[in-house]
N, C-alpha and C. Protein backbone atom coordinates (compact mmCIF):
# COMPACT_ATOMS: atom_id res chain seq x y z
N UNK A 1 123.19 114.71 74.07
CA UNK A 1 123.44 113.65 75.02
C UNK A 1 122.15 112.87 75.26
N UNK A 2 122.06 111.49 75.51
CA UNK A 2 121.15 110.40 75.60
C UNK A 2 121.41 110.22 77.07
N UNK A 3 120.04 110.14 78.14
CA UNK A 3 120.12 110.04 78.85
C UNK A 3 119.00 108.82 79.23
N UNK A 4 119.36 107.43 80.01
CA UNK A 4 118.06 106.59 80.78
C UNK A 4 118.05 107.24 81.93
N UNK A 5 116.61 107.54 82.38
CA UNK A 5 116.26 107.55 83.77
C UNK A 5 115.12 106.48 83.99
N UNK A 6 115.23 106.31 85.36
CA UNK A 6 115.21 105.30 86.13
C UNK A 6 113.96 105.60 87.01
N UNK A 7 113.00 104.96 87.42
CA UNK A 7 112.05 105.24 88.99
C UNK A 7 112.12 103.48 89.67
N UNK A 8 113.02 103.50 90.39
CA UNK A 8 112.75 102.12 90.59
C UNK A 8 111.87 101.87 91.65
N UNK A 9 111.35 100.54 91.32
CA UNK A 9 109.89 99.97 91.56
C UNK A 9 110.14 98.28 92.05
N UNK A 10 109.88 97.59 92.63
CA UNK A 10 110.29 95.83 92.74
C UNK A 10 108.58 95.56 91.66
N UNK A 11 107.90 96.42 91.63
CA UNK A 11 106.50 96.03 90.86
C UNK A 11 106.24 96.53 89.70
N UNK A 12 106.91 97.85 89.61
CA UNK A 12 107.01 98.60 88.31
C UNK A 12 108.36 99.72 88.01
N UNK A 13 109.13 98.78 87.79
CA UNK A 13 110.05 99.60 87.44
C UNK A 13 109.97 100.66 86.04
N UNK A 14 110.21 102.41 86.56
CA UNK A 14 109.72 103.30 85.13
C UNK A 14 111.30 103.36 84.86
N UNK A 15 110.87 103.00 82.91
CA UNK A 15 111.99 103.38 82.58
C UNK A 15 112.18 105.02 81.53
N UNK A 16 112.92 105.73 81.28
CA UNK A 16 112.48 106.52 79.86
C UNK A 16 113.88 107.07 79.40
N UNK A 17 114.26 107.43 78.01
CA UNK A 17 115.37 107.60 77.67
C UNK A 17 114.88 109.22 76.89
N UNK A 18 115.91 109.80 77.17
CA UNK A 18 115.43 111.33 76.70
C UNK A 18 117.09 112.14 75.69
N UNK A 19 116.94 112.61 74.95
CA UNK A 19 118.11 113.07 74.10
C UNK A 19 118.11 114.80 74.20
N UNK A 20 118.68 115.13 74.06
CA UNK A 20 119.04 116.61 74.55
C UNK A 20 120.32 117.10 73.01
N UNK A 21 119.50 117.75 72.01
CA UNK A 21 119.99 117.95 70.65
C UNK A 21 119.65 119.43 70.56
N UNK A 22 120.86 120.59 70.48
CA UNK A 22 120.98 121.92 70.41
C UNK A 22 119.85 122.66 71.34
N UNK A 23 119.80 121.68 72.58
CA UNK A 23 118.82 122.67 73.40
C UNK A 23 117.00 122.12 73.68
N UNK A 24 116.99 121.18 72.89
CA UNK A 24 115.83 120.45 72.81
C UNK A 24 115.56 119.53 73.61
N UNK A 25 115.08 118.79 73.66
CA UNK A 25 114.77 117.08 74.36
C UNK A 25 113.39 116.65 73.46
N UNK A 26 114.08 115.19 73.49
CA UNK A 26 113.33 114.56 72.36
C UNK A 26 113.56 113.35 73.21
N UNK A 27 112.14 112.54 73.51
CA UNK A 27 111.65 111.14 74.02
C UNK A 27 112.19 110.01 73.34
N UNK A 28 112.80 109.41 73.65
CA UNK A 28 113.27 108.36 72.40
C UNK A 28 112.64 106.55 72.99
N UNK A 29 112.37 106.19 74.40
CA UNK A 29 111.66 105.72 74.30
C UNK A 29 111.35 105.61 75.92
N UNK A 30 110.33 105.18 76.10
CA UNK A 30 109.68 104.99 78.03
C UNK A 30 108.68 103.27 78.14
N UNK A 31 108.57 103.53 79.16
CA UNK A 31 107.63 102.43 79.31
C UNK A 31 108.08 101.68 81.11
N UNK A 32 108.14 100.83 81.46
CA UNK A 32 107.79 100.17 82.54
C UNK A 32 108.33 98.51 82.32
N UNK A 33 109.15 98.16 83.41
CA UNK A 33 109.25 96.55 83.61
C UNK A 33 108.61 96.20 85.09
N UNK A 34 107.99 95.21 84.19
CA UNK A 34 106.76 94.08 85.35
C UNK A 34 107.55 93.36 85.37
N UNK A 35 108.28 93.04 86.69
CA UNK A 35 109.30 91.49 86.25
C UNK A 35 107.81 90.69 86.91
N UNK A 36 108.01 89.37 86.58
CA UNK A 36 106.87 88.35 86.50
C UNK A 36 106.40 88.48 88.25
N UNK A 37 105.42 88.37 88.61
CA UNK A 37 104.69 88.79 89.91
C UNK A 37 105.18 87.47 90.93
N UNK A 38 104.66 86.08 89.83
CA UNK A 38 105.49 85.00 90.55
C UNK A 38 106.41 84.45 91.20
N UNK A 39 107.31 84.43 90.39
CA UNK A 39 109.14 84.67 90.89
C UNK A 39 109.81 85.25 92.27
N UNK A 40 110.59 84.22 92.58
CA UNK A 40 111.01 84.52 93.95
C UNK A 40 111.82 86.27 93.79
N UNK A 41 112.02 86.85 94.67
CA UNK A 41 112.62 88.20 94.84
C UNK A 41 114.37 88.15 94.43
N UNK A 42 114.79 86.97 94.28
CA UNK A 42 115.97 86.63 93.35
C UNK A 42 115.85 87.48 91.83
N UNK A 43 115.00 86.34 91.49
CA UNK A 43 114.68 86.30 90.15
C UNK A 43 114.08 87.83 89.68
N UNK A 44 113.17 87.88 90.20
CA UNK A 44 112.98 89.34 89.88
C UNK A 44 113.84 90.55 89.91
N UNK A 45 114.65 90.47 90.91
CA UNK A 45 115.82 91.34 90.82
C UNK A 45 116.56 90.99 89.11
N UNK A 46 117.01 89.68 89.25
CA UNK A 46 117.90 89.62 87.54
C UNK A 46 116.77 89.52 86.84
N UNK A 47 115.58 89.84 86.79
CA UNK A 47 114.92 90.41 85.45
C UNK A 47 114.95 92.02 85.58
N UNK A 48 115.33 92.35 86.52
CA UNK A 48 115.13 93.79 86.15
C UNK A 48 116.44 94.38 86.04
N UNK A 49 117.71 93.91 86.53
CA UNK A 49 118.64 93.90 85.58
C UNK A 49 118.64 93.31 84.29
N UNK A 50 118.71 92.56 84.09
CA UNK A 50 118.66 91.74 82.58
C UNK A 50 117.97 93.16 81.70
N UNK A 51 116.62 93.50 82.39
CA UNK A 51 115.91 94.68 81.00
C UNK A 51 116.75 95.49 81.57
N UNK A 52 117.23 96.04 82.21
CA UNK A 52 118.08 97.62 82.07
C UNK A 52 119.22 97.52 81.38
N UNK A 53 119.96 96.32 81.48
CA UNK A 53 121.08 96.30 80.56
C UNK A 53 120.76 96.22 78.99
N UNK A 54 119.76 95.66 78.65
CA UNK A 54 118.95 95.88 77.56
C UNK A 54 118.86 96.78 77.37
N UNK A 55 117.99 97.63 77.78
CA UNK A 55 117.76 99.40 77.31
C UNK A 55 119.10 99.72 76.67
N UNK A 56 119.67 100.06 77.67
CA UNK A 56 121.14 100.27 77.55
C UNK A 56 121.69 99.92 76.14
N UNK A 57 121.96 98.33 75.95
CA UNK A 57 122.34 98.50 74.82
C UNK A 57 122.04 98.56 73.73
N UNK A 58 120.27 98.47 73.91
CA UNK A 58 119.11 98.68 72.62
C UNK A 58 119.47 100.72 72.61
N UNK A 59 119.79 101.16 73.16
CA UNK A 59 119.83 102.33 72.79
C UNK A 59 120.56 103.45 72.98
N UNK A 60 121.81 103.03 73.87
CA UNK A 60 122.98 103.46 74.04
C UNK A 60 122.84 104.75 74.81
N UNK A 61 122.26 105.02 75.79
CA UNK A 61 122.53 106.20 76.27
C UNK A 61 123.90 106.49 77.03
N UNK A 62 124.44 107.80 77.22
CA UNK A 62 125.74 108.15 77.55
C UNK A 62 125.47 108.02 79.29
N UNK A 63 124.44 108.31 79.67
CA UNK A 63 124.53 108.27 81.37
C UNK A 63 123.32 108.05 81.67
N UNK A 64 123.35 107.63 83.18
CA UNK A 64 121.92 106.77 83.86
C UNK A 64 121.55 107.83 84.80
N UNK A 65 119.92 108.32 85.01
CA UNK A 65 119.89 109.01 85.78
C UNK A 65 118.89 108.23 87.19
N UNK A 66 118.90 108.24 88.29
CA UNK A 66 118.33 107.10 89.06
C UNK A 66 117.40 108.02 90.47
N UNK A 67 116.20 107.84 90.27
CA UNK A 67 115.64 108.34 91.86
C UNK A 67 116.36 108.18 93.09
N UNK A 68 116.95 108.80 94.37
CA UNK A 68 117.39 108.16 94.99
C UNK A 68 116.32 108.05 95.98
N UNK A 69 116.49 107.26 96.61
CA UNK A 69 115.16 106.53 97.71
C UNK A 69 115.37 107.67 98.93
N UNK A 70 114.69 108.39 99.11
CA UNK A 70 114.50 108.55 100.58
C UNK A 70 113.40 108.95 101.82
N UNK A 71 112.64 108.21 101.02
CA UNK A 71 111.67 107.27 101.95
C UNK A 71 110.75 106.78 101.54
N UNK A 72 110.41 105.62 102.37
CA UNK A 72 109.63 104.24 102.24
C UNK A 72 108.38 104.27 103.52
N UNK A 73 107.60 103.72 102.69
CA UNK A 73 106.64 103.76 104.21
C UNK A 73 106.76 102.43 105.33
N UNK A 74 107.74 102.21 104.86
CA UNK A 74 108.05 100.88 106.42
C UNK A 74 109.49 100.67 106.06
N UNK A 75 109.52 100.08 107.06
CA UNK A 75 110.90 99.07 106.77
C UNK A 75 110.93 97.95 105.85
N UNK A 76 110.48 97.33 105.64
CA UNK A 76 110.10 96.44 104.39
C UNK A 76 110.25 96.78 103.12
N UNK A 77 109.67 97.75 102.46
CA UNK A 77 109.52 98.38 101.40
C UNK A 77 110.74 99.26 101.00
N UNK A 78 111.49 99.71 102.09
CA UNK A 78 112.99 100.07 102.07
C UNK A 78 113.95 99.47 101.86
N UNK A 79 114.06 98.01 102.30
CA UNK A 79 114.81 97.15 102.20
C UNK A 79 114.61 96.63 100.83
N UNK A 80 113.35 96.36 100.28
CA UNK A 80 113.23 95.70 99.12
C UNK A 80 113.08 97.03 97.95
N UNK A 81 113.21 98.03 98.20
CA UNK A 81 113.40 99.20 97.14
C UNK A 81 114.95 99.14 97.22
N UNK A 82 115.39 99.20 98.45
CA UNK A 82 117.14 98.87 98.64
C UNK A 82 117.56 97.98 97.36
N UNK A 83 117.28 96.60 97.50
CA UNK A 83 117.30 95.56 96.51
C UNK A 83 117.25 96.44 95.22
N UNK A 84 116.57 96.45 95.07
CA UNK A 84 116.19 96.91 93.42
C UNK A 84 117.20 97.91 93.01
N UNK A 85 117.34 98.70 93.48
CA UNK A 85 118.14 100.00 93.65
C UNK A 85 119.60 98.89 93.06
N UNK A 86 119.46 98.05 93.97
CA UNK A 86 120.84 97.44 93.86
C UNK A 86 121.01 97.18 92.48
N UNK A 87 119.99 95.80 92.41
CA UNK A 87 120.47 95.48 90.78
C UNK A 87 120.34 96.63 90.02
N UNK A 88 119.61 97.40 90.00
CA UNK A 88 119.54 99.00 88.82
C UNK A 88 120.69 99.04 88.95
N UNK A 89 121.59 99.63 89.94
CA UNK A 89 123.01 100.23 89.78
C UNK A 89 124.26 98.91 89.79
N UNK A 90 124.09 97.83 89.73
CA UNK A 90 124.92 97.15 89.53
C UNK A 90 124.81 96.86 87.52
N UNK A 91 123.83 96.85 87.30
CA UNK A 91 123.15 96.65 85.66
C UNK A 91 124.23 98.15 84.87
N UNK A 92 123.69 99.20 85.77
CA UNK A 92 124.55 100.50 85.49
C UNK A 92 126.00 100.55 84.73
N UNK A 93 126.47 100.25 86.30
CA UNK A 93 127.71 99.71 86.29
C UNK A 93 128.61 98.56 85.29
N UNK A 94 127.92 97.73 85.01
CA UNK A 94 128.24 96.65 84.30
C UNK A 94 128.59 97.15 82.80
N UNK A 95 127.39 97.85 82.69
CA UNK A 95 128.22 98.81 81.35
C UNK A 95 128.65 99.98 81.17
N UNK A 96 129.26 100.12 81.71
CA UNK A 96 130.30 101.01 82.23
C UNK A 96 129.82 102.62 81.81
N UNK A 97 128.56 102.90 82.08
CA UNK A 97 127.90 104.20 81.78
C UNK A 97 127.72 104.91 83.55
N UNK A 98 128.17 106.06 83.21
CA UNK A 98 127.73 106.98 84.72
C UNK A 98 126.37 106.94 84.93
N UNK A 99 126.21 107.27 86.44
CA UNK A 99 124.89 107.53 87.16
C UNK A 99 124.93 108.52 87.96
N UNK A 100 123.95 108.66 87.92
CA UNK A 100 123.47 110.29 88.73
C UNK A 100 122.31 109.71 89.32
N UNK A 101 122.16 110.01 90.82
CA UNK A 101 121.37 110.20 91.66
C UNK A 101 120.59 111.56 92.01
N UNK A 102 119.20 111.53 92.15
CA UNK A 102 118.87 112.72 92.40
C UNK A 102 117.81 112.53 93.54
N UNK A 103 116.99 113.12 94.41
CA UNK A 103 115.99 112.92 95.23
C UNK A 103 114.79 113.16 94.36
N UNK A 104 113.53 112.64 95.15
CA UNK A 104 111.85 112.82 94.35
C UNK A 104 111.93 114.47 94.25
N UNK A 105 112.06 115.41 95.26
CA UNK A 105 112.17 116.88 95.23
C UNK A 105 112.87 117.45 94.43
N UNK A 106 114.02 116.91 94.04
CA UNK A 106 115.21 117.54 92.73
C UNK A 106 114.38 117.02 91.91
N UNK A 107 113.91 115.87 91.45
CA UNK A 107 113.41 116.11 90.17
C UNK A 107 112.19 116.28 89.57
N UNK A 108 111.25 116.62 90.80
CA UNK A 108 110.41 117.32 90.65
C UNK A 108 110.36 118.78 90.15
N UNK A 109 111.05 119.55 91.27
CA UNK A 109 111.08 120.81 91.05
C UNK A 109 111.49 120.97 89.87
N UNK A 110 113.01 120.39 89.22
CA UNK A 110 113.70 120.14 87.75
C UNK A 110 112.27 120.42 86.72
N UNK A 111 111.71 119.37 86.90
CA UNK A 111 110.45 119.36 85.70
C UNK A 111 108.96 120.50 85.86
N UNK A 112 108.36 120.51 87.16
CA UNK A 112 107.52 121.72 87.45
C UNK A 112 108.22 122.79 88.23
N UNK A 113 108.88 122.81 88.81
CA UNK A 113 108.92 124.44 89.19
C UNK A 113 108.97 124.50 91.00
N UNK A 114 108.31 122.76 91.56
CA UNK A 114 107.98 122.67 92.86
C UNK A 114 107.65 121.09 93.13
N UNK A 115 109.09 121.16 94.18
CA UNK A 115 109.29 120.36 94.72
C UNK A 115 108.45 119.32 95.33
N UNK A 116 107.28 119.57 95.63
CA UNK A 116 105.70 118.81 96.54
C UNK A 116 104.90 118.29 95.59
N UNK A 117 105.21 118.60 93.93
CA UNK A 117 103.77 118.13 93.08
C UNK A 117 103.74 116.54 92.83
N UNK A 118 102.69 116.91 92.83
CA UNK A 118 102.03 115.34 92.96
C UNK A 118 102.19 114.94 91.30
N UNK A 119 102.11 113.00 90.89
CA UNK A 119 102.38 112.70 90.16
C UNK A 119 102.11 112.77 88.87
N UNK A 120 100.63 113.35 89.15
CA UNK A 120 99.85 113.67 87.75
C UNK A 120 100.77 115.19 87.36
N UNK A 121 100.93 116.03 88.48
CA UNK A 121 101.89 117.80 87.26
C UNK A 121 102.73 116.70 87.04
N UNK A 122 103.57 116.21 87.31
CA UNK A 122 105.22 115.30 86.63
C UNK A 122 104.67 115.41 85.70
N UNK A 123 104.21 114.52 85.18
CA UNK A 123 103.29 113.72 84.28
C UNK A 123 102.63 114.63 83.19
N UNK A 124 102.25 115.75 83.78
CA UNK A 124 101.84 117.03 82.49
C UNK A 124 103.11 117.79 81.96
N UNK A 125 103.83 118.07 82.68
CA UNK A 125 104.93 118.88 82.43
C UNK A 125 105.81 118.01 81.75
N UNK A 126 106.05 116.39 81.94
CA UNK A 126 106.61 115.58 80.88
C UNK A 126 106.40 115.94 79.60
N UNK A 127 104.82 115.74 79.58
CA UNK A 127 104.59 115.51 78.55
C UNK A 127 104.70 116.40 77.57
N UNK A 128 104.62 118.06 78.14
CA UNK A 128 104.60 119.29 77.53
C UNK A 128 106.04 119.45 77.23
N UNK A 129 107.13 119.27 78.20
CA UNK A 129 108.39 119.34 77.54
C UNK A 129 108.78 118.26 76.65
N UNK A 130 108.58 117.54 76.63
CA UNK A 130 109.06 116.29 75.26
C UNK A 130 107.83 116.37 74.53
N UNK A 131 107.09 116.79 74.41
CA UNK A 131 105.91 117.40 72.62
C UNK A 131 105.20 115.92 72.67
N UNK A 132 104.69 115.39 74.05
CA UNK A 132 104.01 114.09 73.92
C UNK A 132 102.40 114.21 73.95
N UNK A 133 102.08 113.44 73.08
CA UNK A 133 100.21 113.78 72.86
C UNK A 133 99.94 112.54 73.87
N UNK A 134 100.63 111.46 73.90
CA UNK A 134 100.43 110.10 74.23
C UNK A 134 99.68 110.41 75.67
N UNK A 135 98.53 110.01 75.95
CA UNK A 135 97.79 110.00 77.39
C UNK A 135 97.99 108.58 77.91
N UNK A 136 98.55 107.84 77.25
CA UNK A 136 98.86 106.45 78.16
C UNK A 136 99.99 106.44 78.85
N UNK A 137 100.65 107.34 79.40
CA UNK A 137 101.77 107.05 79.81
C UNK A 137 101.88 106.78 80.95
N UNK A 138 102.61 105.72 81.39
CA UNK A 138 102.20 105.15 82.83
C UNK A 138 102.98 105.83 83.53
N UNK A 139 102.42 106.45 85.07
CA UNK A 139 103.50 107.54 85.85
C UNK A 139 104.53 107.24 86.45
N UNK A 140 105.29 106.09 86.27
CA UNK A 140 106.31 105.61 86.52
C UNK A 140 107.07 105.40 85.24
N UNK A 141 106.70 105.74 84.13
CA UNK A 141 107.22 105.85 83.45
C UNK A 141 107.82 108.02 82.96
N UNK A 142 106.43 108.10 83.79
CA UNK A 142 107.03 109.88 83.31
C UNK A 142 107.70 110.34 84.48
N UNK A 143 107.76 109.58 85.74
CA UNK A 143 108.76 109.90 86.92
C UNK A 143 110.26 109.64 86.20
N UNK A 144 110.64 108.43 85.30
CA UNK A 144 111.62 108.03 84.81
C UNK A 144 112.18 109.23 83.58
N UNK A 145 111.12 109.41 83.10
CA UNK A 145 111.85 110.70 82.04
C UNK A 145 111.87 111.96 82.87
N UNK A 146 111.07 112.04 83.74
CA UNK A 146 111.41 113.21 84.75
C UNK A 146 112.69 112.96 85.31
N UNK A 147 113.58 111.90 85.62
CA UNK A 147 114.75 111.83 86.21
C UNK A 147 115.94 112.14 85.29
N UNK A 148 115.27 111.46 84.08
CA UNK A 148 116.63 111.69 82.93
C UNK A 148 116.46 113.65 82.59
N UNK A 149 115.39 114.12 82.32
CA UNK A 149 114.76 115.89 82.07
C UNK A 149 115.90 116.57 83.28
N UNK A 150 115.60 116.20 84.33
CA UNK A 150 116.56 116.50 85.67
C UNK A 150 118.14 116.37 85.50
N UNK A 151 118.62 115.51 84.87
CA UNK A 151 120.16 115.00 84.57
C UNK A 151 120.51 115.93 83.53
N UNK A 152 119.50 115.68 82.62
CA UNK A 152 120.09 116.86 81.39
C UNK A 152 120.42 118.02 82.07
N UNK A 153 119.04 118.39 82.63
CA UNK A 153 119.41 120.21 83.04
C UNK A 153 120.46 120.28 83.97
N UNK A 154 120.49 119.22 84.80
CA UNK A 154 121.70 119.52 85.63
C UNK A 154 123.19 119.50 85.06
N UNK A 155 123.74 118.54 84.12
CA UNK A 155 124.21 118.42 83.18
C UNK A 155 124.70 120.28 82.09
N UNK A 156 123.76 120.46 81.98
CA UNK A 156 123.53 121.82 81.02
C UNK A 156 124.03 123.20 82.12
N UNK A 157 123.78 122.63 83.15
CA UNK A 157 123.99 123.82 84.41
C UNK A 157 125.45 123.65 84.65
N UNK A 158 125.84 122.52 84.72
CA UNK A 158 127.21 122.51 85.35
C UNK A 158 128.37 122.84 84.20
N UNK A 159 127.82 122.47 82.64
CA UNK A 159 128.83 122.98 81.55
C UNK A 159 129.34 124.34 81.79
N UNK A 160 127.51 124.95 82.14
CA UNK A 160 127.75 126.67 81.86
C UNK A 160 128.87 127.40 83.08
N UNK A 161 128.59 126.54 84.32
CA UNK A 161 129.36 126.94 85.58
C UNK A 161 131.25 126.63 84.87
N UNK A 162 131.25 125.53 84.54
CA UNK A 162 132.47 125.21 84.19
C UNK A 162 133.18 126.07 83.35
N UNK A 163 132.25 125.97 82.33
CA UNK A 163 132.64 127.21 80.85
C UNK A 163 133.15 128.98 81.80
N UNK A 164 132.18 128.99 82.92
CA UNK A 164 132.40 130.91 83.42
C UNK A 164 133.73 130.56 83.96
N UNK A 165 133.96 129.33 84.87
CA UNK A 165 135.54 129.08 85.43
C UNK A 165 136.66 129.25 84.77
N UNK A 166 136.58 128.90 83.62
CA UNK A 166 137.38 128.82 82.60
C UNK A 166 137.53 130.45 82.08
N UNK A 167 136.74 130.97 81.63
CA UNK A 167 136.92 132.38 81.34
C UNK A 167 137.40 133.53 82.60
């Protein structure tokens, strides 16, 4: 299964797509959208839809995995992470792929072990589970494969629960 995850950002949105093949995970691609700094908060919103629906169909993943916000250091920054959030899951939606929400703590712990680590463990433990040498990786971009790493396993957890129901 092909999974995008998501860290949304109104300044840097992380993106990363992760594949999950007999037990593995394999990076297939990450990186970050700068929508233009200029641009009214319209516009920037449909550039950052416009690139997610892109991803999407540059690479077809089966489901979206998305940070869910819960908390901002003002009111401001809530409202306009709100926004973003929006177009992400309306972009989602549009092509008709599921989403999964998770909190910063679920997918933390998911990838290290503990819920409180700061962005640089994400960021090591990314890199050690997907076999990445790459030291450029911007941490909004390894928060984003940390969200999709999180979907898989959760994903992988709920087969096995399903599969014992069944037996």
């Amino acid at each position: 299964m092909r999974v995008l995850g998501i860290d949304p950002s109104l300044q840097s949105t992380g993106f990363g797509i992760v594949e999950e093949k007999d037990g593995r995970l394999f990076p297939i691609a990450f990186g970050v959208i700068k929508p233009t700094a200029k641009l009214p908060l319209h516009q920037k919103l449909a550039e950052i839809k416009s690139e997610i629906e892109e991803l999407i169909r540059a690479y077809g993943p089966a489901e979206a995995s998305i940070e869910n916000a819960f908390y901002a250091q003002n009111m401001k920054t809530a409202l306009l992470l709100g926004q973003v959030r929006g177009a992400i899951l309306v972009a989602v939606a549009a092509t008709g792929r599921g989403l999964a929400e998770y909190s910063a703590l679920e997918i933390k712990k998911a990838v290290t072990g503990y819920g409180q680590a700061d962005k640089e463990q994400v960021l090591t433990m990314v890199r050690s589970l997907l076999g990445l040498d790459d030291d450029s990786i911007p941490l909004d971009a390894s928060d984003a494969l940390a969200a999709a790493i999180c979907h898989l396993n959760a994903r992988q957890f709920q087969l096995k629960v399903d599969d014992k129901e069944l037996t």
